[in-house]
C-alpha atoms as a PDB file:
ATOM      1  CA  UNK A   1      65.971  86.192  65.629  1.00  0.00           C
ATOM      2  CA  UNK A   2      69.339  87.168  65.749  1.00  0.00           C
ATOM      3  CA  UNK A   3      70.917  83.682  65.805  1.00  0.00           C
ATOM      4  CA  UNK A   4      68.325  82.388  62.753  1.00  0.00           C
ATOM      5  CA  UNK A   5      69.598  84.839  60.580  1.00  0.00           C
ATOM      6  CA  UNK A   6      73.367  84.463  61.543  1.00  0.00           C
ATOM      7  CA  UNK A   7      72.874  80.918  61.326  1.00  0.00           C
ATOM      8  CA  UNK A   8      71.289  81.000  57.491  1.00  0.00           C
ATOM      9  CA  UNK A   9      73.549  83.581  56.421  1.00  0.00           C
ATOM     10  CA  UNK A  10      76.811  81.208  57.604  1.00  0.00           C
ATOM     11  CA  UNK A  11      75.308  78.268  55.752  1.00  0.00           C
ATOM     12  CA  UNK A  12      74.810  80.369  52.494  1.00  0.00           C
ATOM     13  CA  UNK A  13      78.565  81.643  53.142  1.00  0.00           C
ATOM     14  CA  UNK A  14      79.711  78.570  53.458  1.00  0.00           C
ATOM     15  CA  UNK A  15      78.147  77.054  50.499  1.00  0.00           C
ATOM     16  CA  UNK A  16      79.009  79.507  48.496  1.00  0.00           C
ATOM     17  CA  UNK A  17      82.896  79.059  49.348  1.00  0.00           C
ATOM     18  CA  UNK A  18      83.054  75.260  49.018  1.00  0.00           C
ATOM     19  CA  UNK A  19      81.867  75.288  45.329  1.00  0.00           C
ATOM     20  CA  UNK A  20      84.536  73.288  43.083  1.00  0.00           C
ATOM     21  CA  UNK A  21      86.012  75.427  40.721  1.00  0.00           C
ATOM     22  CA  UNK A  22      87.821  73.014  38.779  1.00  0.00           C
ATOM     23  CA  UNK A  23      91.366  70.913  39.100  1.00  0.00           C
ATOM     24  CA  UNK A  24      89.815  69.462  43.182  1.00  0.00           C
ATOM     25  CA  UNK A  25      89.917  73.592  44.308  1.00  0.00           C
ATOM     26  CA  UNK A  26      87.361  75.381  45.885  1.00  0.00           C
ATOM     27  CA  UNK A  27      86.177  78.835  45.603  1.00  0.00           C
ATOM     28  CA  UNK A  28      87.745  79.509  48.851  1.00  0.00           C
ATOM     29  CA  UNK A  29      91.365  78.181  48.143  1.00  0.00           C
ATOM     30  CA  UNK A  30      91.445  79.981  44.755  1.00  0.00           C
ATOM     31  CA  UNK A  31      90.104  83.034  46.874  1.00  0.00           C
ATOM     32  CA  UNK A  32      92.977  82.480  49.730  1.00  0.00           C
ATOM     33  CA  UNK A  33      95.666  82.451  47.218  1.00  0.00           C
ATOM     34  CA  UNK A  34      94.832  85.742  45.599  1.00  0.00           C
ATOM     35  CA  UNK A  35      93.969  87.456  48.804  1.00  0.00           C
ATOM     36  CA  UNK A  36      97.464  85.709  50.710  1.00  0.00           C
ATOM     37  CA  UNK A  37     100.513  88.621  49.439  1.00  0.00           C
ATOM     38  CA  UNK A  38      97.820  91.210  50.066  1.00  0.00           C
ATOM     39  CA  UNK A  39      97.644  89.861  53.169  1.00  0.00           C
ATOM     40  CA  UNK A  40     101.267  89.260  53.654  1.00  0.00           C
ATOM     41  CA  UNK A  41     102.058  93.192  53.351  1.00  0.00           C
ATOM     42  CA  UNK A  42      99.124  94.662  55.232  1.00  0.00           C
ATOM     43  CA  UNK A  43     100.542  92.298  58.233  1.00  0.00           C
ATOM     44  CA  UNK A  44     104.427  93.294  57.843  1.00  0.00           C
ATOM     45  CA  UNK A  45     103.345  97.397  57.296  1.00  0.00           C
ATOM     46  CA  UNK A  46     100.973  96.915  60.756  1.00  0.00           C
ATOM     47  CA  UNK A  47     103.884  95.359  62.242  1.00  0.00           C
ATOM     48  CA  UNK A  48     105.917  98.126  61.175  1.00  0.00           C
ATOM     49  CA  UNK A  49     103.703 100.258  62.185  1.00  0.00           C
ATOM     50  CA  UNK A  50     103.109  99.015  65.818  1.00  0.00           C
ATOM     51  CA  UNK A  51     107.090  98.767  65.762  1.00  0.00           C
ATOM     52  CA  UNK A  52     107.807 102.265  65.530  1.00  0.00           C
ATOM     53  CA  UNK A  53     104.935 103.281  67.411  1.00  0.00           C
ATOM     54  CA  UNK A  54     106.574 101.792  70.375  1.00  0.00           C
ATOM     55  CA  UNK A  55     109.712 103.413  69.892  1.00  0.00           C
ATOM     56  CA  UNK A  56     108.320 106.628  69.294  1.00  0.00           C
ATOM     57  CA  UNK A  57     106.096 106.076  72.500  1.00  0.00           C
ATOM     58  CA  UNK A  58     109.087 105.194  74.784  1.00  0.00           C
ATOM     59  CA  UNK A  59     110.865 107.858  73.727  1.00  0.00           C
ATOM     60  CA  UNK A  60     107.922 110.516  74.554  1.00  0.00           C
ATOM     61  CA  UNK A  61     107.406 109.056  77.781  1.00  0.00           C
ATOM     62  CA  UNK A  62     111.010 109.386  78.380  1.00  0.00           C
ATOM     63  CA  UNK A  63     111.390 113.173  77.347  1.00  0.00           C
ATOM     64  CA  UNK A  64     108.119 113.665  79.681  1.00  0.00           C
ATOM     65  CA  UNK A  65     109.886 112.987  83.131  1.00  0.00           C
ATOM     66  CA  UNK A  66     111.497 116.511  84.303  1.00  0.00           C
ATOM     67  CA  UNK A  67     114.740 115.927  85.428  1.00  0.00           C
ATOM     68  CA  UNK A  68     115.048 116.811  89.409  1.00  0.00           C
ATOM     69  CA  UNK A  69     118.493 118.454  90.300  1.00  0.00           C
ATOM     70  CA  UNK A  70     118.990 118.029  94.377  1.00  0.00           C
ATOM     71  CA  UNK A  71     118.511 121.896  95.180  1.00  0.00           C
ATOM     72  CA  UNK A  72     121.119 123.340  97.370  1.00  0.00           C
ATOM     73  CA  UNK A  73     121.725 126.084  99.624  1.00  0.00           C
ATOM     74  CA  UNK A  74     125.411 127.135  99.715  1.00  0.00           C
ATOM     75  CA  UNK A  75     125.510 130.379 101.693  1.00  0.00           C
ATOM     76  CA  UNK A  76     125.681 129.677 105.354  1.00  0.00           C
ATOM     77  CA  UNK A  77     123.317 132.476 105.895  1.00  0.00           C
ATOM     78  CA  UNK A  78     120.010 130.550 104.778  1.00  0.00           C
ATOM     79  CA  UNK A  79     117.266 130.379 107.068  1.00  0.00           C
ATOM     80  CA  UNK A  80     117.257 126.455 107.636  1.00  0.00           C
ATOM     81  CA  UNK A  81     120.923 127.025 108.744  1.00  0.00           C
ATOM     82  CA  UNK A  82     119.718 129.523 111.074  1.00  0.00           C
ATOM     83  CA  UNK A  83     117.165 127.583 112.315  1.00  0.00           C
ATOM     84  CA  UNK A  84     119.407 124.045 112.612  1.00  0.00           C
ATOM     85  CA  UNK A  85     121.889 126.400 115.017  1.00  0.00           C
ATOM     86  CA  UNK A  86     119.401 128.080 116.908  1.00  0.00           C
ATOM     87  CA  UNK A  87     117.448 124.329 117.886  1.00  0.00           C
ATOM     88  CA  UNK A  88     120.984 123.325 118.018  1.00  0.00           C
ATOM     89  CA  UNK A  89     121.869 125.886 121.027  1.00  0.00           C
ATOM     90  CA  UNK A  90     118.227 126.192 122.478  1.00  0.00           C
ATOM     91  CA  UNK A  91     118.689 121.904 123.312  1.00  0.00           C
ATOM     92  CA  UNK A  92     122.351 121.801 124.633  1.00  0.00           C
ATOM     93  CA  UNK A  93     120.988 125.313 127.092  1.00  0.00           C
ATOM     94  CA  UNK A  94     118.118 123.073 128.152  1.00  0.00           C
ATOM     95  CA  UNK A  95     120.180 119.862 129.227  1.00  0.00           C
ATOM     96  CA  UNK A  96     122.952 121.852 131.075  1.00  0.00           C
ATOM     97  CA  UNK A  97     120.811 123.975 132.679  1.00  0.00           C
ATOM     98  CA  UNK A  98     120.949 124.388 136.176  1.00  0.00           C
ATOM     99  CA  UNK A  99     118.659 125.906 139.021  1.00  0.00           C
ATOM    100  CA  UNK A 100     119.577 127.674 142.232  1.00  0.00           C
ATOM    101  CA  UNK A 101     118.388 125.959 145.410  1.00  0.00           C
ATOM    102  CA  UNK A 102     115.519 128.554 145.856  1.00  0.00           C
ATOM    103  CA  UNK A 103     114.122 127.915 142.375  1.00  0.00           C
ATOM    104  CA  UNK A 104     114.074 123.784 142.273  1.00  0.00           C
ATOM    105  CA  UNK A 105     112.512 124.718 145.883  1.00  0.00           C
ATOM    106  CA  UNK A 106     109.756 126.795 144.357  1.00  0.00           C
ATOM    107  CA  UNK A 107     109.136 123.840 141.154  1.00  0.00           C
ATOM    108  CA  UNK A 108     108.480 121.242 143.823  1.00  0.00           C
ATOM    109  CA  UNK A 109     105.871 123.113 145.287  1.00  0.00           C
ATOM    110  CA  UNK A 110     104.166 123.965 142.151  1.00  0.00           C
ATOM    111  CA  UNK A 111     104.417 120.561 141.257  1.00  0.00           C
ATOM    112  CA  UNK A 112     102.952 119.359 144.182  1.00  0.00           C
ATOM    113  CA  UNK A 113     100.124 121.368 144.390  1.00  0.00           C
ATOM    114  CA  UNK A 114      98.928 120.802 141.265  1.00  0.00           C
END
């Protein structure tokens, strides 16, 4: 149903516009030349428009991103210091670590009986 009536109201249209008018125009030229500078300016203001839409949208999306400063820590008392010396000194004890004869005698047998 749809199509029927799109395709009789296009005929109708179209008749309509291709009536002569006088001088070899149609209804529809005479029609495009009044509605062309109208059409001109509503083109160029959209344009415009869209322009400084853009602009203003780049700017905004700009002005949205919070600047990140690196955050620093200049006292040498802060507790990641702390911690950086203390793993610092717990791994050099560990590697020069040494054991009395009696004690790396008493790890091999708890090593070997497990």
């Amino acid at each position: 149903m749809f199509l029927i009536r799109f395709a009789f109201y296009f005929t109708i249209s179209f008749a309509i516009l291709c009536i002569p008018i006088g001088g070899g125009r149609q209804l529809f030229d005479k029609m495009f030349s009044m509605v062309t500078p109208y059409a001109r300016d509503a083109a160029k203001t959209t344009k415009q428009k869209f322009t400084s839409t853009k602009r203003y949208s780049k700017k905004l999306y700009s002005n949205s991103e919070p600047v990140v400063e690196e955050d620093e820590v200049k006292s040498k008392m802060s507790a990641t210091d702390r911690k950086k010396k203390s793993v610092k000194k717990e791994s050099k004890k560990s590697s020069n670590t040494s054991y009395t004869e009696d004690e790396e005698e008493r790890l091999r047998r708890a090593l070997s009986e497990e």
